[in-house]
PDB file of N, CA and C in Angstrom:
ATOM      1  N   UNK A   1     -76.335  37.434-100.102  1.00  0.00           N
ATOM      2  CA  UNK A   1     -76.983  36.141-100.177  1.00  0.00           C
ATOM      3  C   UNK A   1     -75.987  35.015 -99.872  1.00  0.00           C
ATOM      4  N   UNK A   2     -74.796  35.175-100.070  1.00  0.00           N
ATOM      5  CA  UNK A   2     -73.872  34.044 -99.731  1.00  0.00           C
ATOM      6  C   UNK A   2     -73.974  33.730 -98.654  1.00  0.00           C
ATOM      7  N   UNK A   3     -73.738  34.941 -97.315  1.00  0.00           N
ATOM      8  CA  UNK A   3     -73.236  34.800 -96.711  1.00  0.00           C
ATOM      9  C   UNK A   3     -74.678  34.040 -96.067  1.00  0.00           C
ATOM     10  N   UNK A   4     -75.807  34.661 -96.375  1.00  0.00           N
ATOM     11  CA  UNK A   4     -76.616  33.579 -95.394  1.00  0.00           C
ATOM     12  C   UNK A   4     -76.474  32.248 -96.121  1.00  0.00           C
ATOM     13  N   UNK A   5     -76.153  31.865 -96.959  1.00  0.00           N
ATOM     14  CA  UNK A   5     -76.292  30.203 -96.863  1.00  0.00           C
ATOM     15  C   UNK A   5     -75.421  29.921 -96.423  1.00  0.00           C
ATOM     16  N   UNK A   6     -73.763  30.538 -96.234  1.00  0.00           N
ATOM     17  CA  UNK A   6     -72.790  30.041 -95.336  1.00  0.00           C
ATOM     18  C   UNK A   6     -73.211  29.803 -93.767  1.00  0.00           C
ATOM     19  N   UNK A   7     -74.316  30.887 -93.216  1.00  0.00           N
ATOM     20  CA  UNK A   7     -74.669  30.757 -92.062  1.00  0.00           C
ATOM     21  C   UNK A   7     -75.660  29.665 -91.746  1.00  0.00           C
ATOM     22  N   UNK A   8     -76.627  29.909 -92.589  1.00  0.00           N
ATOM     23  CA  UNK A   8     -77.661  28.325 -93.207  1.00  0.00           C
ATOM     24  C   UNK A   8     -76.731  27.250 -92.647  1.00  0.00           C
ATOM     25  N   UNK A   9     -75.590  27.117 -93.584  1.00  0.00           N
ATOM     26  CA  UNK A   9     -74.853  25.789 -93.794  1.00  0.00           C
ATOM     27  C   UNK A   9     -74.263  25.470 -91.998  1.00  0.00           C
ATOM     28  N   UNK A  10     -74.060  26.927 -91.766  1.00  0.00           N
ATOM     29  CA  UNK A  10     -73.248  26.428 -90.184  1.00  0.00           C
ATOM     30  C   UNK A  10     -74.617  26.231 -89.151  1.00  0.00           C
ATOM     31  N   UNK A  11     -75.692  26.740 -89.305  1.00  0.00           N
ATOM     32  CA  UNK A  11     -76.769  26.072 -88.339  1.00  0.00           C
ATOM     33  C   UNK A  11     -77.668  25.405 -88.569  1.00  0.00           C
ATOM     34  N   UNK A  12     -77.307  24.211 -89.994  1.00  0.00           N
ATOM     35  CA  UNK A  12     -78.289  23.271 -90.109  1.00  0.00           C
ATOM     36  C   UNK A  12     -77.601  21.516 -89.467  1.00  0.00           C
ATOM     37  N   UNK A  13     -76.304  21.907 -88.547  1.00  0.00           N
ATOM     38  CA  UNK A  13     -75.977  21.122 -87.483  1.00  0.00           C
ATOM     39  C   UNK A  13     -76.810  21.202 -86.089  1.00  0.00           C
ATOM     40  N   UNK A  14     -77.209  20.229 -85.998  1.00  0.00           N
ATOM     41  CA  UNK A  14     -78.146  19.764 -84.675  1.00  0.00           C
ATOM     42  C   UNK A  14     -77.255  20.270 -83.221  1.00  0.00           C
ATOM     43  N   UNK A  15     -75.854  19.566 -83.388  1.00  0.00           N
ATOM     44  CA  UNK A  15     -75.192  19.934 -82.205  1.00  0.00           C
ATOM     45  C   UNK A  15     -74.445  21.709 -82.247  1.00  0.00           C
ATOM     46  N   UNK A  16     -74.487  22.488 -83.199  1.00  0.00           N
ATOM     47  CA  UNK A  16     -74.448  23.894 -83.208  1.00  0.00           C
ATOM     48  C   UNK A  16     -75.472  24.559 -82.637  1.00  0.00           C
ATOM     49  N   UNK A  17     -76.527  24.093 -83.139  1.00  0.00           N
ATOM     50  CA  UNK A  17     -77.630  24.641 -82.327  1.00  0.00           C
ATOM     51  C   UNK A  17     -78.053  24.374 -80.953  1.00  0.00           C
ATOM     52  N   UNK A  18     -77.316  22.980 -80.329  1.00  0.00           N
ATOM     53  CA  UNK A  18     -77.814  23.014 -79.244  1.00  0.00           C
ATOM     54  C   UNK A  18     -76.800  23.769 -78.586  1.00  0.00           C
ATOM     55  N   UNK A  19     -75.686  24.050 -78.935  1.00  0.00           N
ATOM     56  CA  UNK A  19     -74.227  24.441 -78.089  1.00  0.00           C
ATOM     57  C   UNK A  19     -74.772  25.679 -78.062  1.00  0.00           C
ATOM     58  N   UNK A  20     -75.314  26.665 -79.289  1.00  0.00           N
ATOM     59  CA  UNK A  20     -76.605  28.365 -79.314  1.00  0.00           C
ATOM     60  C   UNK A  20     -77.083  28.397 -78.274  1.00  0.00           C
ATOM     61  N   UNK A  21     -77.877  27.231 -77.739  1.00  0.00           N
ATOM     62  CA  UNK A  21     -79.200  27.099 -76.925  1.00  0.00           C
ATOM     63  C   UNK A  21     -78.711  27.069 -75.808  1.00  0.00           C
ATOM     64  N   UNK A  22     -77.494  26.801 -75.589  1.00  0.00           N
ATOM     65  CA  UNK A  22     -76.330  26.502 -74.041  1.00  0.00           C
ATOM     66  C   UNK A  22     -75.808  27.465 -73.927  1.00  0.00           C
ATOM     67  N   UNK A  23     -75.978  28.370 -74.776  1.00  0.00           N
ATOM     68  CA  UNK A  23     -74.558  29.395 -74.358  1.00  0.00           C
ATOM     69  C   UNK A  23     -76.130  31.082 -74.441  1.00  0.00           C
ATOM     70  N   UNK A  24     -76.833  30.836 -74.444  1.00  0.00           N
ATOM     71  CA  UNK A  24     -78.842  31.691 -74.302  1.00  0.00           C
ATOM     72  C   UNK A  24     -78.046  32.412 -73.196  1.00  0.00           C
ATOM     73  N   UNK A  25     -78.500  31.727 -72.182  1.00  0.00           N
ATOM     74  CA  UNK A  25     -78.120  32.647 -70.965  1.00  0.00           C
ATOM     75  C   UNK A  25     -77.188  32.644 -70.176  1.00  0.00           C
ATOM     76  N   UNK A  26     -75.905  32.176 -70.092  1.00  0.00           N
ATOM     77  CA  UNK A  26     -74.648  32.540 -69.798  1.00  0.00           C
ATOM     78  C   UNK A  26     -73.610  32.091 -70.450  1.00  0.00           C
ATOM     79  N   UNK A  27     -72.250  32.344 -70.679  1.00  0.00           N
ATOM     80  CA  UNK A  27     -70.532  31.502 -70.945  1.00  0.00           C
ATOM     81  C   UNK A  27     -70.534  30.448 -70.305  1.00  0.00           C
ATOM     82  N   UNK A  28     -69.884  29.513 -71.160  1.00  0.00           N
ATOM     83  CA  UNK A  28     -69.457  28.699 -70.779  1.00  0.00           C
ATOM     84  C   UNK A  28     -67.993  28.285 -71.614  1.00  0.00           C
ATOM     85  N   UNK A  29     -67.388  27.100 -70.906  1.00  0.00           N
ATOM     86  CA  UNK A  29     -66.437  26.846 -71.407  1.00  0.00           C
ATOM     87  C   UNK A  29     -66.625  25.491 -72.209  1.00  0.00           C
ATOM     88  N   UNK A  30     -65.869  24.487 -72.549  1.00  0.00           N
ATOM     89  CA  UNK A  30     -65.880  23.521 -72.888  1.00  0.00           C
ATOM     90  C   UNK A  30     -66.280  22.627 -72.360  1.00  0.00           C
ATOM     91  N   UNK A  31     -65.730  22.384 -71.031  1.00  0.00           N
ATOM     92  CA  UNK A  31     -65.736  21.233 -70.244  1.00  0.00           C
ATOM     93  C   UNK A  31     -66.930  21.419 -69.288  1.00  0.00           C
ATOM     94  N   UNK A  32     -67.976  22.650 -69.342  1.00  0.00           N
ATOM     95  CA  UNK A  32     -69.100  22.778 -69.609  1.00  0.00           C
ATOM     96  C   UNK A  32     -70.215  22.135 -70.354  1.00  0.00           C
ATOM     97  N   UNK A  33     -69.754  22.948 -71.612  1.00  0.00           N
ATOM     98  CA  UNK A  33     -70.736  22.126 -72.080  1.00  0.00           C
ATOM     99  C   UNK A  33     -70.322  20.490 -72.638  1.00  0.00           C
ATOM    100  N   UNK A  34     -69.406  20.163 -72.198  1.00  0.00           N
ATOM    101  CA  UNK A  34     -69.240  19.004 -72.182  1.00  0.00           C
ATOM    102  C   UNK A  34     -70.204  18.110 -71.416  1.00  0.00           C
ATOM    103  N   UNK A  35     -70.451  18.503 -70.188  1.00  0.00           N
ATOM    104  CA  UNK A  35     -71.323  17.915 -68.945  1.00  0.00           C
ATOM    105  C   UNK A  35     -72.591  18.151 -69.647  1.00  0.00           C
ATOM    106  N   UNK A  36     -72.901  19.038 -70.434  1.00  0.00           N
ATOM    107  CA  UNK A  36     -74.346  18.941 -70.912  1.00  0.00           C
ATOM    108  C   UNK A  36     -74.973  18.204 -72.258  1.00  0.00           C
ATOM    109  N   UNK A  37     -73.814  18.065 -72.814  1.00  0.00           N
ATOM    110  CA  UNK A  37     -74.372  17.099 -73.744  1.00  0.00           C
ATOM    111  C   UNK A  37     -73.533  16.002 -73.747  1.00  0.00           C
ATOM    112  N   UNK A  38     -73.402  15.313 -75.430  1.00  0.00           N
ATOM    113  CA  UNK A  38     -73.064  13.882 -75.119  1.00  0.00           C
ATOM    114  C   UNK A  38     -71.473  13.711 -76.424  1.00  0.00           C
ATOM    115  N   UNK A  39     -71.586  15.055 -76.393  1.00  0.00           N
ATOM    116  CA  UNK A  39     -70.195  14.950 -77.568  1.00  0.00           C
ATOM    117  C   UNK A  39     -68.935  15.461 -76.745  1.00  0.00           C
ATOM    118  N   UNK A  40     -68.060  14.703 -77.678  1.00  0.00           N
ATOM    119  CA  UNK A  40     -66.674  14.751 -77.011  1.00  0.00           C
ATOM    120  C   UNK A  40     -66.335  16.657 -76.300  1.00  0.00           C
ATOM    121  N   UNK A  41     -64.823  16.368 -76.255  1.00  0.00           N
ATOM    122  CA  UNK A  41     -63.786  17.692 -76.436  1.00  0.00           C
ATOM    123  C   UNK A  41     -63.953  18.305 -77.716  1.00  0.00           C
ATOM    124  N   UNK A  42     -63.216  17.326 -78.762  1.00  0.00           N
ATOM    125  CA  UNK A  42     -62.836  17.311 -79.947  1.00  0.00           C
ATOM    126  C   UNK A  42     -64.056  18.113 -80.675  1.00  0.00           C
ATOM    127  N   UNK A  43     -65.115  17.327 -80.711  1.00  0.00           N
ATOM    128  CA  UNK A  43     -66.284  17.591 -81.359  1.00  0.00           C
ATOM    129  C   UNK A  43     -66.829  19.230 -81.156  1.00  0.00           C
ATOM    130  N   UNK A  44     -66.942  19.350 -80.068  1.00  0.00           N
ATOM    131  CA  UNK A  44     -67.021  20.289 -79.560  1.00  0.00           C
ATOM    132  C   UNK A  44     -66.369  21.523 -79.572  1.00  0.00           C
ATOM    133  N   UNK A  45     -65.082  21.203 -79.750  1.00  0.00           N
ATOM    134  CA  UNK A  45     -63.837  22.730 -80.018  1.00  0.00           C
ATOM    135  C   UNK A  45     -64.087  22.609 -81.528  1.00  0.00           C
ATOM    136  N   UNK A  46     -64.381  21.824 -81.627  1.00  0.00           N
ATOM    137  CA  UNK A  46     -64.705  22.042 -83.890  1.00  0.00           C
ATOM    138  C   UNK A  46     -65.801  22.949 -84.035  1.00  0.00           C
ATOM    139  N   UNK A  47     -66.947  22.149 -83.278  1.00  0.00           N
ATOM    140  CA  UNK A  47     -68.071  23.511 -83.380  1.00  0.00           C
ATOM    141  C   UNK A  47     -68.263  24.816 -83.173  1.00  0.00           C
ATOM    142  N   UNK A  48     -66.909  25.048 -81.827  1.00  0.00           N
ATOM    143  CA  UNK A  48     -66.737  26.408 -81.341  1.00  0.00           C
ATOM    144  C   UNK A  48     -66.284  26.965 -82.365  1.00  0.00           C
ATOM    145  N   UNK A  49     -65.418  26.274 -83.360  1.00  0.00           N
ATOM    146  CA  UNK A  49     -64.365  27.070 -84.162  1.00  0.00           C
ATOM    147  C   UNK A  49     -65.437  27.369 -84.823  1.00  0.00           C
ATOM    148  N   UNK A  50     -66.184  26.842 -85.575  1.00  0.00           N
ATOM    149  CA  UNK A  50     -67.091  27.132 -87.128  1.00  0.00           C
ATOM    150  C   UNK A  50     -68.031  28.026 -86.286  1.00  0.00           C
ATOM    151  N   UNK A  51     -68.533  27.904 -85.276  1.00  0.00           N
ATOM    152  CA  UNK A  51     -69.564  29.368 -84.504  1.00  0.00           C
ATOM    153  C   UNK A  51     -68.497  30.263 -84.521  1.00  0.00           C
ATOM    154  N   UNK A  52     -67.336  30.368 -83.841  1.00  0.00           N
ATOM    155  CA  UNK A  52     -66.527  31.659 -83.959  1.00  0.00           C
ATOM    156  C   UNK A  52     -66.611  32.810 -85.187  1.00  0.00           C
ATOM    157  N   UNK A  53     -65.785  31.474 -85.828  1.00  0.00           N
ATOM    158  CA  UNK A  53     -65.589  32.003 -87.227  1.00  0.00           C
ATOM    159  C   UNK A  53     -66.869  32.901 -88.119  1.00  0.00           C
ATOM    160  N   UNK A  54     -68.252  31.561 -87.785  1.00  0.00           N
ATOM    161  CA  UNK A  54     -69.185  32.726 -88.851  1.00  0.00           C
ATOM    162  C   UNK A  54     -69.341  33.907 -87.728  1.00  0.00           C
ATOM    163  N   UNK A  55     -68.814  33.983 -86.505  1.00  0.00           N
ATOM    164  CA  UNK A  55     -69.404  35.013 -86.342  1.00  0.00           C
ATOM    165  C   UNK A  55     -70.486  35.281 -85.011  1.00  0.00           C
ATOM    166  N   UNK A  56     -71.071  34.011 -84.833  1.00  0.00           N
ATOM    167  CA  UNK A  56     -72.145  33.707 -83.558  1.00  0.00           C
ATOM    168  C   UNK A  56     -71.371  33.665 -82.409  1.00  0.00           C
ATOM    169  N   UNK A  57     -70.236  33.341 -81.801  1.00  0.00           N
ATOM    170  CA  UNK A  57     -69.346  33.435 -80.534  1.00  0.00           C
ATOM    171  C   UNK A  57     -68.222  33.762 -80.498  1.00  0.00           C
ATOM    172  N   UNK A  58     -67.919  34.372 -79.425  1.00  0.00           N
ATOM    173  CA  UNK A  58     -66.617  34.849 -79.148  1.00  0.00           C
ATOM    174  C   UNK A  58     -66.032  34.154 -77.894  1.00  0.00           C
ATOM    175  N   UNK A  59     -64.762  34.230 -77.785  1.00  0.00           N
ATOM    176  CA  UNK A  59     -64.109  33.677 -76.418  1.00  0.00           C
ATOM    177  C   UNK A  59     -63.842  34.563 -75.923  1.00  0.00           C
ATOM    178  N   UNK A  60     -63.390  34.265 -74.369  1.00  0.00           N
ATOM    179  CA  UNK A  60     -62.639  34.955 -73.006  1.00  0.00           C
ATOM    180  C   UNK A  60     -61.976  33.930 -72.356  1.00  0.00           C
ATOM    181  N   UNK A  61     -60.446  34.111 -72.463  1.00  0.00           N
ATOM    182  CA  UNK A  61     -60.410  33.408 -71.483  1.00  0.00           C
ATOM    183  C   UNK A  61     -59.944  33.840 -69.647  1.00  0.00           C
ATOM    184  N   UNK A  62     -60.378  33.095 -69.332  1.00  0.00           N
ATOM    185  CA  UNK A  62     -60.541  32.776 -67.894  1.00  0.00           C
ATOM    186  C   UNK A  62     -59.128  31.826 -67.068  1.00  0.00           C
ATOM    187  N   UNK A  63     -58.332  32.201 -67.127  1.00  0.00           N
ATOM    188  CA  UNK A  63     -57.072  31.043 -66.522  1.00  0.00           C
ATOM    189  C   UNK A  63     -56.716  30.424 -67.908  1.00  0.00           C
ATOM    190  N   UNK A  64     -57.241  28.805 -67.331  1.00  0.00           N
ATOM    191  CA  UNK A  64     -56.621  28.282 -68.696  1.00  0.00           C
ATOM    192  C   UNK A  64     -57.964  27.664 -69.170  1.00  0.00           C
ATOM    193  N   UNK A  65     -59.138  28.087 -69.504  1.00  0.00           N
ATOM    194  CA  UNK A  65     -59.877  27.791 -69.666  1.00  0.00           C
ATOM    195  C   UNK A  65     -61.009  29.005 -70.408  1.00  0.00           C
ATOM    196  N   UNK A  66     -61.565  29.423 -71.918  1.00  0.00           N
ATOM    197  CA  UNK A  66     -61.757  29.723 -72.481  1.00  0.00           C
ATOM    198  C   UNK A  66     -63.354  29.843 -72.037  1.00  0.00           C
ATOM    199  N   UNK A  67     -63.993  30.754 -72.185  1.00  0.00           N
ATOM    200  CA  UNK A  67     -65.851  30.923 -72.163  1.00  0.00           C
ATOM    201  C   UNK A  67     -65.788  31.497 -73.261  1.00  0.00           C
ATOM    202  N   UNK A  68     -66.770  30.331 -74.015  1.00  0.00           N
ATOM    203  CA  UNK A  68     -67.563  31.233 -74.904  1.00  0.00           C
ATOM    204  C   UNK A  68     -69.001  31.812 -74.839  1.00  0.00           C
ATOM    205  N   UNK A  69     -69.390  32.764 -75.362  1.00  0.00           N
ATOM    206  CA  UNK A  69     -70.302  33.413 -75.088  1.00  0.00           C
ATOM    207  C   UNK A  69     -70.869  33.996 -76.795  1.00  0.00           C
ATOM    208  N   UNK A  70     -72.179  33.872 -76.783  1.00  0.00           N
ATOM    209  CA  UNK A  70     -72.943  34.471 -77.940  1.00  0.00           C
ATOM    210  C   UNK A  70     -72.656  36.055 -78.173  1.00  0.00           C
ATOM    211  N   UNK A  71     -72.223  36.397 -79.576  1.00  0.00           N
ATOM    212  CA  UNK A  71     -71.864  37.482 -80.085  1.00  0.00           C
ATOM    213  C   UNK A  71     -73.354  38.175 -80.089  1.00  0.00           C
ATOM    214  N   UNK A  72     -73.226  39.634 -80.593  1.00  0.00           N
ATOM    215  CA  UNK A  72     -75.052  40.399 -81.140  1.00  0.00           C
ATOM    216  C   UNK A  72     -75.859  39.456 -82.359  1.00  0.00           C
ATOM    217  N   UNK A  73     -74.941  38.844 -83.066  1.00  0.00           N
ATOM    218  CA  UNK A  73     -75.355  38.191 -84.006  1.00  0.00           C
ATOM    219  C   UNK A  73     -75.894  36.799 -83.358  1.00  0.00           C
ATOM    220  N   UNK A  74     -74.868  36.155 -82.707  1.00  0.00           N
ATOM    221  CA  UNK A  74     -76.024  34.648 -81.883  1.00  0.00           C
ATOM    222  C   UNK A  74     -76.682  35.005 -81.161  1.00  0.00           C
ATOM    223  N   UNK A  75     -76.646  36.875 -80.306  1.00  0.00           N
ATOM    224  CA  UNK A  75     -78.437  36.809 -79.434  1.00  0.00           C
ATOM    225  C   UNK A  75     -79.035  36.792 -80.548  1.00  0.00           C
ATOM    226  N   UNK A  76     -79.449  37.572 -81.715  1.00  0.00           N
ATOM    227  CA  UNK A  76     -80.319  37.751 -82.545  1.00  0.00           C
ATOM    228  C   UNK A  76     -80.763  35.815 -83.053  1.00  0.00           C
ATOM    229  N   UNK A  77     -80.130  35.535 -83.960  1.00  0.00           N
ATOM    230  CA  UNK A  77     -80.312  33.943 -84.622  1.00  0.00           C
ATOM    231  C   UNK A  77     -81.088  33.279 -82.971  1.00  0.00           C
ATOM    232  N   UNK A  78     -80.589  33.393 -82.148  1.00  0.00           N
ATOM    233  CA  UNK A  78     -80.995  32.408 -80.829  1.00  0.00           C
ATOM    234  C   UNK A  78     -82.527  32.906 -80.308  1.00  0.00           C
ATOM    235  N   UNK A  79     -82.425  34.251 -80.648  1.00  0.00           N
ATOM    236  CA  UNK A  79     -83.527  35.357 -80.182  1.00  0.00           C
ATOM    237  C   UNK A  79     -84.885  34.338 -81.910  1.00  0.00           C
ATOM    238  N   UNK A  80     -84.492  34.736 -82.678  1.00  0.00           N
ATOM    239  CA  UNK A  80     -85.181  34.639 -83.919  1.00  0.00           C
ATOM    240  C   UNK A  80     -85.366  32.909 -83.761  1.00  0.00           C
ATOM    241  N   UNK A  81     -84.566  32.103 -83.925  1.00  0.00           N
ATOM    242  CA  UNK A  81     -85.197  30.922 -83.698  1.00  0.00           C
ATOM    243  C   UNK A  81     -86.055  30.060 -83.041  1.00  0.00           C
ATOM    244  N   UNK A  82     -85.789  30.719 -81.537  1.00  0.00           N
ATOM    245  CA  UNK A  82     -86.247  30.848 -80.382  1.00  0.00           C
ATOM    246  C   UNK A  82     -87.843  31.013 -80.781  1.00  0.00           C
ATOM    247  N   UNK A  83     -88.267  32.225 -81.341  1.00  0.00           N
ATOM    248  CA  UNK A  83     -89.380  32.680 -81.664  1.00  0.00           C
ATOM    249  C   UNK A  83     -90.216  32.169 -82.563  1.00  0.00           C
ATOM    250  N   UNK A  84     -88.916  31.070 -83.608  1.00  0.00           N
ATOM    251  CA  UNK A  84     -89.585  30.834 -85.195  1.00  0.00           C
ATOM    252  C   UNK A  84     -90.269  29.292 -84.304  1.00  0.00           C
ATOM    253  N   UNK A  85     -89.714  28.596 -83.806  1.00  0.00           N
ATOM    254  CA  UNK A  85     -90.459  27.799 -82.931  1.00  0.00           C
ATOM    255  C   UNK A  85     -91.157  27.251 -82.056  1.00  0.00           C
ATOM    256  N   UNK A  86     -91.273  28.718 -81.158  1.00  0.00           N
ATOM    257  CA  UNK A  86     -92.164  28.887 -79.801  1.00  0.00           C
ATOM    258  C   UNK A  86     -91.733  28.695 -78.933  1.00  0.00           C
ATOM    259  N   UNK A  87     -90.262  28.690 -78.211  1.00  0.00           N
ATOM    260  CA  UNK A  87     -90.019  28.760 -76.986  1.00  0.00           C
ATOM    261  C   UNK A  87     -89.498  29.820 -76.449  1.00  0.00           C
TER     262      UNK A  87
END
């Protein structure tokens, strides 16, 4: 039970979930999804860290430039949310 409210706690951020919803169907890197939304670097490598960490993404990097990509656990949550709302 902890651990889902730790996970609760990490996807009841608006911009976690949209960075989930960006990373659905392919990797990306930062400066990616930078171009797609409206938050910094900064903001953004914070969120990667707290998705890493619980667990929803992993990195690769690529040169000097990092893709992250949804773990089995963020298809599932992305898969399940996806569904709990209808798209």
């Amino acid at each position: 039970m902890e651990q889902l409210t730790k996970d609760l706690n990490i996807l009841s951020v608006k911009s976690r979930l949209d960075i989930l919803f960006l990373l659905k169907d392919k990797p990306h890197c930062v400066c990616d999804l930078m171009s797609h939304t409206d938050m910094s670097q900064s903001l953004i490598s914070h969120h990667l860290s707290d998705l890493t960490n619980a667990g929803f993404l992993e990195g690769k990097r690529e040169g000097k430039y990092i893709d992250y990509y949804l773990t089995k656990k963020g298809e599932k949550t992305v898969k399940s949310l996806s569904e709990m709302i209808g798209i």
